[in-house]
Protein backbone atom coordinates (compact mmCIF):
# COMPACT_ATOMS: atom_id res chain seq x y z
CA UNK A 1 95.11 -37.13 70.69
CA UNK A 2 96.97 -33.94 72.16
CA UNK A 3 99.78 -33.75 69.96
CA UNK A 4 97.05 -34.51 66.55
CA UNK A 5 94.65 -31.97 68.29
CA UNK A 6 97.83 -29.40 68.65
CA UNK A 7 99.28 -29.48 65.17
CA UNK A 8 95.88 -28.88 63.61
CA UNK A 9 94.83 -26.07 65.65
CA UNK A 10 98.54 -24.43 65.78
CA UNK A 11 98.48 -23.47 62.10
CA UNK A 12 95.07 -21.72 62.59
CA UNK A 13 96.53 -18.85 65.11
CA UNK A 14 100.42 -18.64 63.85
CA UNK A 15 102.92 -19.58 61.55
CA UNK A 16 104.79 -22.61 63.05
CA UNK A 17 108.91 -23.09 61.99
CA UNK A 18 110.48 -26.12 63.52
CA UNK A 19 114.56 -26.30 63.34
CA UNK A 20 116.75 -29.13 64.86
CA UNK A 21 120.80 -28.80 66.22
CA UNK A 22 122.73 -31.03 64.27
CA UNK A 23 122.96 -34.58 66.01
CA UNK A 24 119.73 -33.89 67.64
CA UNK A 25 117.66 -36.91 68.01
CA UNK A 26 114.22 -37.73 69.74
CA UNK A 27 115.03 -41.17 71.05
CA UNK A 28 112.46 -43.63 73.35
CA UNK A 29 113.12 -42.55 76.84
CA UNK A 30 114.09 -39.25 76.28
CA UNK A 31 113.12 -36.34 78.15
CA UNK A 32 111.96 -33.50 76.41
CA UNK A 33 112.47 -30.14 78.36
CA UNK A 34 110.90 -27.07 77.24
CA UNK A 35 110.88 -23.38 78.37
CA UNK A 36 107.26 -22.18 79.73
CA UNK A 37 106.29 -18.29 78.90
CA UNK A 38 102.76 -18.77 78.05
CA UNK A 39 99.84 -20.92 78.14
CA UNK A 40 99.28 -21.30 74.35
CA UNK A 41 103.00 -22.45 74.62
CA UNK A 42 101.99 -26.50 75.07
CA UNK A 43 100.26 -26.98 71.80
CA UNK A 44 102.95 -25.00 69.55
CA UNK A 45 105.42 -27.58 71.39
CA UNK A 46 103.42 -30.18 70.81
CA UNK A 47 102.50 -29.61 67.32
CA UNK A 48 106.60 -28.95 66.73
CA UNK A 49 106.92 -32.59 68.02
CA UNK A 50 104.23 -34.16 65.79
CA UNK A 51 105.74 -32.76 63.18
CA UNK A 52 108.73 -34.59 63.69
CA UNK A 53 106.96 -37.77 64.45
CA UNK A 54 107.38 -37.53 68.58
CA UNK A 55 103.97 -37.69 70.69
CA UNK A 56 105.51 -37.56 74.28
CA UNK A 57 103.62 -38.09 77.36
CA UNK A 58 103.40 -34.51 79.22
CA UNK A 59 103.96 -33.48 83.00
CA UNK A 60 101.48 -31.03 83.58
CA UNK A 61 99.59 -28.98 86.95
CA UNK A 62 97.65 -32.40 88.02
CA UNK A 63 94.48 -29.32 88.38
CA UNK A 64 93.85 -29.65 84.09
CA UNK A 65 93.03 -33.77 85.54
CA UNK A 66 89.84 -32.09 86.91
CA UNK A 67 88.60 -30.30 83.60
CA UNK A 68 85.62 -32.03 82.32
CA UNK A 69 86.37 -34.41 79.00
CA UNK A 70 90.36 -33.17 78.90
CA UNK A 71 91.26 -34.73 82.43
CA UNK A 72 89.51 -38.23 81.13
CA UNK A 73 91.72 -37.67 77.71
CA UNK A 74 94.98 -37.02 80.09
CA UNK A 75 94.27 -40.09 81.90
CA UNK A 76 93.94 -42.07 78.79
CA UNK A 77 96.98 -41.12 76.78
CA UNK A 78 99.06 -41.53 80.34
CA UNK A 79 100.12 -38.02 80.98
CA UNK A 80 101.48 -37.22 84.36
CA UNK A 81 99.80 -35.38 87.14
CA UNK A 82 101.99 -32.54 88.87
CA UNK A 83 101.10 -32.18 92.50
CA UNK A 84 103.15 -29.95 94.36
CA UNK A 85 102.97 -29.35 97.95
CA UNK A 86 101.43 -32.24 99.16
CA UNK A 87 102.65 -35.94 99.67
CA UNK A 88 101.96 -36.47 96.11
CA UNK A 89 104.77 -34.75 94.41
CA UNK A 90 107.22 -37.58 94.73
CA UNK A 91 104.61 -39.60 93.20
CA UNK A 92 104.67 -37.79 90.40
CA UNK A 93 108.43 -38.70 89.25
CA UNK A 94 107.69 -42.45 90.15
CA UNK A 95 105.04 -42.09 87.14
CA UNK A 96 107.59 -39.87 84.83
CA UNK A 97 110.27 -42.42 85.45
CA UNK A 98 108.23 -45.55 84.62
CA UNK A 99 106.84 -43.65 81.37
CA UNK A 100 110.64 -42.85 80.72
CA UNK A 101 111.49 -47.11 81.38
CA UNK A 102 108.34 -47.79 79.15
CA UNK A 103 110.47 -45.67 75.91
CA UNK A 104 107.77 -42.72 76.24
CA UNK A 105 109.46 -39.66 75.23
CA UNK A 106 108.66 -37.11 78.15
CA UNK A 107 107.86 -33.40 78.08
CA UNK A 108 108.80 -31.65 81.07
CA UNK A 109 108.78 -27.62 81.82
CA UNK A 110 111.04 -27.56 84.98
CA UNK A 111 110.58 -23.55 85.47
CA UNK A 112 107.24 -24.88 87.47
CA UNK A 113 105.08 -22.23 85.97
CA UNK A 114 104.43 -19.45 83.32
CA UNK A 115 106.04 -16.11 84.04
CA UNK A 116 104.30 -13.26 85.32
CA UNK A 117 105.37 -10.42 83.07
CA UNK A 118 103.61 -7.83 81.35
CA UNK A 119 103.85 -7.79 77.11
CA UNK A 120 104.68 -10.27 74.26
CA UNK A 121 108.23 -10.31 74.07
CA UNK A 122 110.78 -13.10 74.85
CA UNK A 123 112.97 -13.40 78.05
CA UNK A 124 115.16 -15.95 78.83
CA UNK A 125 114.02 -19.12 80.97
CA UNK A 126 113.65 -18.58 84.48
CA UNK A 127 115.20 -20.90 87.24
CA UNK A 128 114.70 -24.42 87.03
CA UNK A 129 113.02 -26.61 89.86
CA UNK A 130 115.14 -29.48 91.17
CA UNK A 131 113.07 -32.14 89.82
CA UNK A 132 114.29 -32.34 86.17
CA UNK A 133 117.68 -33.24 86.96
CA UNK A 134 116.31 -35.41 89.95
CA UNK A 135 114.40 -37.36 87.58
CA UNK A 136 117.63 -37.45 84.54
CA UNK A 137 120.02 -38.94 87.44
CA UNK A 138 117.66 -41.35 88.77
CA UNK A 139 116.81 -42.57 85.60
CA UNK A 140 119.86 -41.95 83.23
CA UNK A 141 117.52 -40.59 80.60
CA UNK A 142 119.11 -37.75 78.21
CA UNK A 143 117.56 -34.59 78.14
CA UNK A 144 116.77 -32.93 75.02
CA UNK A 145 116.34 -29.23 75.44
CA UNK A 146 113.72 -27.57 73.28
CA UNK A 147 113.46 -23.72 73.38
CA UNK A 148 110.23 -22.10 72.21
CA UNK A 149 109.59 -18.39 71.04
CA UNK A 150 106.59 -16.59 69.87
CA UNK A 151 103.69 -18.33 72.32
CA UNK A 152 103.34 -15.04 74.24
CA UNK A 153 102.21 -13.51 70.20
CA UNK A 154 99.64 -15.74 71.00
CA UNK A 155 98.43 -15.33 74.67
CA UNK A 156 100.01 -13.04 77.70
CA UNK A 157 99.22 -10.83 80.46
CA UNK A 158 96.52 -10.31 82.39
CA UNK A 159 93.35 -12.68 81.88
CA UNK A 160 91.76 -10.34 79.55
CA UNK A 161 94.69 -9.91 77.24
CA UNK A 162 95.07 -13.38 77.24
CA UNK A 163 91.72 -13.65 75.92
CA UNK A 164 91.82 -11.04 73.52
CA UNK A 165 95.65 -12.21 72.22
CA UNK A 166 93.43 -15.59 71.59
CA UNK A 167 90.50 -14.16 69.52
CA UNK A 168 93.04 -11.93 67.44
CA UNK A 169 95.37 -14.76 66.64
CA UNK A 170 93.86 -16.39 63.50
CA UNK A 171 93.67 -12.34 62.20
CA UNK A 172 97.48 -11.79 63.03
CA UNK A 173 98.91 -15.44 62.84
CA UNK A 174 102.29 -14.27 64.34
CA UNK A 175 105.36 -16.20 63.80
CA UNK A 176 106.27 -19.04 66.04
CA UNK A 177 109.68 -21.17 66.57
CA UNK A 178 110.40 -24.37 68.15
CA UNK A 179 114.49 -25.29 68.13
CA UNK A 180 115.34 -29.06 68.96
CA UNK A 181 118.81 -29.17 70.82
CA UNK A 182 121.21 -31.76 70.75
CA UNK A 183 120.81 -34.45 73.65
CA UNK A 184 122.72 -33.72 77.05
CA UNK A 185 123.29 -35.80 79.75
CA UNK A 186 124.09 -34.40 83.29
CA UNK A 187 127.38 -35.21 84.89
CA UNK A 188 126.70 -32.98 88.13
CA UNK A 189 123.84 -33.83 90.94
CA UNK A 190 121.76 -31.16 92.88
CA UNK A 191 122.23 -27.50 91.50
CA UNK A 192 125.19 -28.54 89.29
CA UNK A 193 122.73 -30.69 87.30
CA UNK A 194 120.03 -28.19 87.29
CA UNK A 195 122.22 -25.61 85.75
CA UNK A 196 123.77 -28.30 83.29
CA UNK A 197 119.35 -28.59 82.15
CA UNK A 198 118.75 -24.62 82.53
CA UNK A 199 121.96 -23.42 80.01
CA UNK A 200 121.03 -26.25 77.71
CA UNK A 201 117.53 -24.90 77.31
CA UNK A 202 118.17 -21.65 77.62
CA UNK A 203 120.65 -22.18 74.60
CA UNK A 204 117.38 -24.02 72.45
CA UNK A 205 115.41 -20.97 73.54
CA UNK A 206 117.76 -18.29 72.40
CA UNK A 207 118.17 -19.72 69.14
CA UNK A 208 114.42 -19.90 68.56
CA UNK A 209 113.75 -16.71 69.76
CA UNK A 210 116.98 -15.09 67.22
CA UNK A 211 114.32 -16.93 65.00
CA UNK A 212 111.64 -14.46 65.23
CA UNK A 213 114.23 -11.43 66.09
CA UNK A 214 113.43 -11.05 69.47
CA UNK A 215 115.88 -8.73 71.18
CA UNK A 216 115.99 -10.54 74.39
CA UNK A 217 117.90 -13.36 72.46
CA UNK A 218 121.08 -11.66 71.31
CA UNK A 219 121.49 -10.14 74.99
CA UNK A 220 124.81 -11.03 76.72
């Protein structure tokens, strides 16, 4: 329901290009990891994915679970709760790695959060937390990076910008790029596998973002 929901809405408030590395491939069991800069940033992932045929399973703040009508539609479709800080967290990768054994592709955003930056333009992906490459070596699953550029067009800065980048969007319908990478799988554990994940995104991102012309892309 998501990923249908996402790629009709995402054509409403901006102009959606999708582009693929050569030998890139969305197999069953993949993970899927994505660079976070914004909260409209989800759906234009999402609805990149549809368009390719992929509907993964999403691991997302386990607080959405409480929203009235969504958190019963996240349940459903099997999407996985993120609790951090409690005894819960390592739950969470026990349900990302079964979804991964069941051949659910798996969208993960391993910077743990949106940046908090003024403006619309594009930076490159912050650090990554530990658990992405946790979860690729305990489960042998490839990761497929997937940089996105343009979401912050859409939605940024403070709560009332946010809002107002939201209303404005179906006016302005600014450009928006989602770049598939080729498949990588870690040979390093513990920060050497982390930064394996973070310069394979960061390479999907940049290429997205050189996409829409974004300056921060063709920065050293």
């Amino acid at each position: 329901m998501l990923s249908r929901l996402a790629d009709l809405l995402v054509p409403a408030f901006g102009r959606l290009t999708v582009t693929s590395d050569p030998g890139a491939e969305l197999r069953p069991g993949s993970i899927l990891a994505a660079n976070h800069t914004s909260l409209a940033d989800p759906a234009v992932v999402l609805a990149a994915l549809h368009r390719l045929g992929a509907r993964p399973v999403v691991m997302a703040t386990a607080g959405l679970w409480r929203v009235p009508v969504l958190g019963r539609a996240l349940a459903r479709e099997g999407h996985v709760p993120v609790h951090r800080g409690d005894s819960r967290a390592a739950r969470s990768l026990d349900l990302a790695a079964e979804a991964l054994r069941d051949g659910r592709l798996l969208l993960i955003y391993a910077e743990g959060g949106i940046p908090e930056r003024p403006g619309a333009a594009e930076a490159a992906p912050g650090a990554f937390r530990s658990g992405l490459a946790r979860l690729a070596l305990r489960t042998g699953a490839p990761i497929v990076p997937v940089g996105q550029a343009g979401a912050r067009r859409v939605t940024s800065g403070s709560v009332p910008k946010q809002l107002a980048g939201l209303a404005t969007a179906p006016l302005r319908r600014p450009c928006l790029h989602v770049h598939i990478g080729a498949p990588v799988r870690l040979t390093g554990t513990g920060p050497v596998g982390t930064g394996q994940a973070h310069r394979a995104v960061t390479a999907a991102w940049r290429t997205a973002a050189g996409r829409l012309g974004e300056p921060a892309a063709f920065a050293a």
